[in-house]
C-alpha atoms as a PDB file:
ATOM      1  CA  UNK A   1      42.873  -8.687 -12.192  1.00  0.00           C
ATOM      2  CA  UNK A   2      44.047  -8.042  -8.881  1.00  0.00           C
ATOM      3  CA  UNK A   3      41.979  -8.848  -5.626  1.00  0.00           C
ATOM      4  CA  UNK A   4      41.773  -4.596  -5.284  1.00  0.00           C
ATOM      5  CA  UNK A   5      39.988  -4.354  -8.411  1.00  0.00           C
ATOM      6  CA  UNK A   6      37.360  -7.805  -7.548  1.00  0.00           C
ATOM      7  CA  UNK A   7      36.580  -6.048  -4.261  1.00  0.00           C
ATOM      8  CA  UNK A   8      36.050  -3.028  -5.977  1.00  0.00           C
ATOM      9  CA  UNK A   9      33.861  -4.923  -8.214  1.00  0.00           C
ATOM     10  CA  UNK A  10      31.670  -6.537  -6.121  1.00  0.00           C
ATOM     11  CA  UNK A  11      31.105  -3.162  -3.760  1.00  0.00           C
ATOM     12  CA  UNK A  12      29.598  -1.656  -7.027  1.00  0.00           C
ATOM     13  CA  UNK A  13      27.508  -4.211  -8.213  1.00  0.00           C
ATOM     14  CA  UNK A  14      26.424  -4.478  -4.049  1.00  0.00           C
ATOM     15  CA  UNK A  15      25.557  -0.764  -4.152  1.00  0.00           C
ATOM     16  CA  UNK A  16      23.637  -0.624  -7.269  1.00  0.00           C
ATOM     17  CA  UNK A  17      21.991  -3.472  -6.499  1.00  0.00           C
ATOM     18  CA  UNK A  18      20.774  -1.603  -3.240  1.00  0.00           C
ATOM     19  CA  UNK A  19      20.114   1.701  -5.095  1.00  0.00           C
ATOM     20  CA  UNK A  20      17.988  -0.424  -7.246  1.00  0.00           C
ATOM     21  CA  UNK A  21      15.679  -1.291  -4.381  1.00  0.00           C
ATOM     22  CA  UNK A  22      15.502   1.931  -2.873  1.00  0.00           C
ATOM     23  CA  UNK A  23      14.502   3.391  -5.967  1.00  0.00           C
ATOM     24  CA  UNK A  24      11.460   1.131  -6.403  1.00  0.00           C
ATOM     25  CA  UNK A  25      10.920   1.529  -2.813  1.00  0.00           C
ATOM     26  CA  UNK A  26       8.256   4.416  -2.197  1.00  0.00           C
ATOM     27  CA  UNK A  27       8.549   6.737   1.681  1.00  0.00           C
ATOM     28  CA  UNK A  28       5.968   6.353   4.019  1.00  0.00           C
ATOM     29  CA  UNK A  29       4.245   9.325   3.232  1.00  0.00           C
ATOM     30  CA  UNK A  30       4.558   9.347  -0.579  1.00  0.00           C
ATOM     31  CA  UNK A  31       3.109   5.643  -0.276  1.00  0.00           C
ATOM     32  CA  UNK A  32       0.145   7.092   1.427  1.00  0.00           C
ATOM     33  CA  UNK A  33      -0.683   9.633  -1.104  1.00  0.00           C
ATOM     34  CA  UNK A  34      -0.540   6.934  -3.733  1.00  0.00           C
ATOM     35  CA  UNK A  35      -2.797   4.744  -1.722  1.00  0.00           C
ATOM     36  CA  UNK A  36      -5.355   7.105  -0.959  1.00  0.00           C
ATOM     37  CA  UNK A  37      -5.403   7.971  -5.100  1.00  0.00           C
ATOM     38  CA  UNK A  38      -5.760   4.148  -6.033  1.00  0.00           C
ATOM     39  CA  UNK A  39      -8.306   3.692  -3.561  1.00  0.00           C
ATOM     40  CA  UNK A  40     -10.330   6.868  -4.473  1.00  0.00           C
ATOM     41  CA  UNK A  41     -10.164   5.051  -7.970  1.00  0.00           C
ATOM     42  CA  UNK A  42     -10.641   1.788  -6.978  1.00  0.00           C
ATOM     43  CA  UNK A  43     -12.564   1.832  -3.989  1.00  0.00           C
ATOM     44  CA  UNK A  44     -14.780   4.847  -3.765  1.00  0.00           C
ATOM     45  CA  UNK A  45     -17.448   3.181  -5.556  1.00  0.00           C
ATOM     46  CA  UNK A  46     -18.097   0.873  -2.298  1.00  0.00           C
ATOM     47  CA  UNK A  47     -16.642   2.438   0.402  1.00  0.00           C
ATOM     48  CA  UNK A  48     -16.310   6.108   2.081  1.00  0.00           C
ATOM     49  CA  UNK A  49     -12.834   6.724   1.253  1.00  0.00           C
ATOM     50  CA  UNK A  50     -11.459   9.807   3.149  1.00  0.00           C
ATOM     51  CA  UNK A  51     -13.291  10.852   6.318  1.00  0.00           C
ATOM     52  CA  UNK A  52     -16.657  12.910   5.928  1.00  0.00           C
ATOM     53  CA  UNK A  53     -16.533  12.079   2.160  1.00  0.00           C
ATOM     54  CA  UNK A  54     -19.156  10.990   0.090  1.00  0.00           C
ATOM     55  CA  UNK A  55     -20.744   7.406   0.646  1.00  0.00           C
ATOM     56  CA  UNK A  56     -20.408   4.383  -1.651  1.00  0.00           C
ATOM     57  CA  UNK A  57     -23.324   2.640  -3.249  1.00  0.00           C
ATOM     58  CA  UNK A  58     -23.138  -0.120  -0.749  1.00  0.00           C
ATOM     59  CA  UNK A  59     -23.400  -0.577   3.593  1.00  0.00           C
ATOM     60  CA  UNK A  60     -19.182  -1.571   3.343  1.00  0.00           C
ATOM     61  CA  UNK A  61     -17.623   0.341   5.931  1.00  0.00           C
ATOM     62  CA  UNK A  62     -15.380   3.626   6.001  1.00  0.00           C
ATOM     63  CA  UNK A  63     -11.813   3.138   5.979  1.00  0.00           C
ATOM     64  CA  UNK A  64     -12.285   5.314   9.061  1.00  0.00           C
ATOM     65  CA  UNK A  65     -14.188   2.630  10.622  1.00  0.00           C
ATOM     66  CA  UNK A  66     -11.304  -0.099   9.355  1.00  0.00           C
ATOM     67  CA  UNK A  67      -8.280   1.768  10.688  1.00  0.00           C
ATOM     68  CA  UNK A  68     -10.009   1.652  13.779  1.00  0.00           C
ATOM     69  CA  UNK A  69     -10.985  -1.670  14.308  1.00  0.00           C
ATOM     70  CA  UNK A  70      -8.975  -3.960  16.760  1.00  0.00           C
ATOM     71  CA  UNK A  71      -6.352  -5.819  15.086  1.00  0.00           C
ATOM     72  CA  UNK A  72      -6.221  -3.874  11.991  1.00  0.00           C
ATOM     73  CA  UNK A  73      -2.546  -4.032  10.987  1.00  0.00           C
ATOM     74  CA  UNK A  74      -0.769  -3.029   7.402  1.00  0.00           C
ATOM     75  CA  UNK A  75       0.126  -6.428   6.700  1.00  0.00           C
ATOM     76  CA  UNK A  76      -3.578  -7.484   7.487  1.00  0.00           C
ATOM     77  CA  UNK A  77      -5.132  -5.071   5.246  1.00  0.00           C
ATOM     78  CA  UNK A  78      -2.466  -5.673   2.175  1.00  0.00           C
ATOM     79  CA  UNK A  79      -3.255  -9.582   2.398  1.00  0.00           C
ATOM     80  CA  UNK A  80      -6.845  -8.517   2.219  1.00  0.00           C
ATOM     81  CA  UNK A  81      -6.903  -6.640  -0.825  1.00  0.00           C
ATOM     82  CA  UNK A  82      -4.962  -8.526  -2.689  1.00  0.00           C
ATOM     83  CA  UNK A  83      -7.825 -11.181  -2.870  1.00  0.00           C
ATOM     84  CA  UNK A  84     -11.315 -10.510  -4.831  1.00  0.00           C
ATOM     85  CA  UNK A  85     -13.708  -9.909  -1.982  1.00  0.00           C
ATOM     86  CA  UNK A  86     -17.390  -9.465  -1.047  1.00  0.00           C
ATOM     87  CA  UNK A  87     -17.957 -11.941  -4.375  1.00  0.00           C
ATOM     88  CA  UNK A  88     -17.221  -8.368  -6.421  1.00  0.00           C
ATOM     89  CA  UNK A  89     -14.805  -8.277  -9.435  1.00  0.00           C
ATOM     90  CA  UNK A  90     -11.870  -6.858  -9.674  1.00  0.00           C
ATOM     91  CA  UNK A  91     -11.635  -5.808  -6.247  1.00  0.00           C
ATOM     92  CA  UNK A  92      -8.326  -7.604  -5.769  1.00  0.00           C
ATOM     93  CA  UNK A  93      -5.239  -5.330  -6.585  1.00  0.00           C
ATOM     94  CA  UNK A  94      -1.440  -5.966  -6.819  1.00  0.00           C
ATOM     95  CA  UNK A  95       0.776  -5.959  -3.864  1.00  0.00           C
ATOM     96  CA  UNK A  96       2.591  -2.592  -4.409  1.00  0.00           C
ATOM     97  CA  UNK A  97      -0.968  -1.181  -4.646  1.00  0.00           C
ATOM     98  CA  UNK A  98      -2.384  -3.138  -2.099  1.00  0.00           C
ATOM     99  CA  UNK A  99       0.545  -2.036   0.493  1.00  0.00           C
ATOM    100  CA  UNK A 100      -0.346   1.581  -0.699  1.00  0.00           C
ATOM    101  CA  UNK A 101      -4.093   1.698  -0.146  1.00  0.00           C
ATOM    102  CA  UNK A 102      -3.571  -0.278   3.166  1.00  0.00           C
ATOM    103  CA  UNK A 103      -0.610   2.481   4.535  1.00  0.00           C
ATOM    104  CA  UNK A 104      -3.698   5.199   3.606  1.00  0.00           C
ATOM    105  CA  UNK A 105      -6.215   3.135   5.555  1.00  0.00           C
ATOM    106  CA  UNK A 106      -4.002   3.074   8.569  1.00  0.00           C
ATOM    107  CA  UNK A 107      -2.706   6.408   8.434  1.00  0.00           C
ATOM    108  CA  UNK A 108      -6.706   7.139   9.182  1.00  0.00           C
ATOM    109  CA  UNK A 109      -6.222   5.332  12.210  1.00  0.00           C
ATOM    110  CA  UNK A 110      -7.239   7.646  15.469  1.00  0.00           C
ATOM    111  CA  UNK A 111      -4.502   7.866  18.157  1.00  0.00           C
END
């Protein structure tokens, strides 16, 4: 095989390999949308979910009230949810979801 064709060959299997991760990869606003469904699902049983909506059974706060907090970051929030918390069960999701419902909480963030 000549070196042509090997370059050749590795450029492909480079650019699929890329293509593969993009494809998995989900747009900013497309990765809200599918945070603020899994936490509607997930969430809404505890907390107010989208702003003015209906309360949750418990005091937790709005995730209003968490976008705006000082501090509150992405990363923050997705490290958050991935672990059980307030000593409820299965409150901890995934990371793709987790990085989802956190992109919603921020985009509630007031500028």
């Amino acid at each position: 095989m000549s070196a042509k064709w090997k370059i050749s060959g590795v450029i492909a299997a480079a650019c699929l390999a890329v293509a593969a991760q993009c494809g998995d990869a989900q747009s900013a606003p497309n990765n809200v949308v599918t945070g603020q469904k899994l936490a509607e699902q997930y969430c809404a049983q505890c907390h107010v979910i989208v702003p003015g909506g209906p309360a949750g059974w418990t005091d937790a706060p709005s995730f209003e009230a968490i976008a705006n907090r000082p501090g509150t970051t992405a990363a923050k929030l997705s490290a958050f949810i991935q672990k059980q918390h307030m000593h409820m069960l299965n409150t901890a999701r995934p990371r793709g979801e987790a990085d989802a419902i956190a992109a919603y909480i921020v985009s509630l963030r007031k500028h």
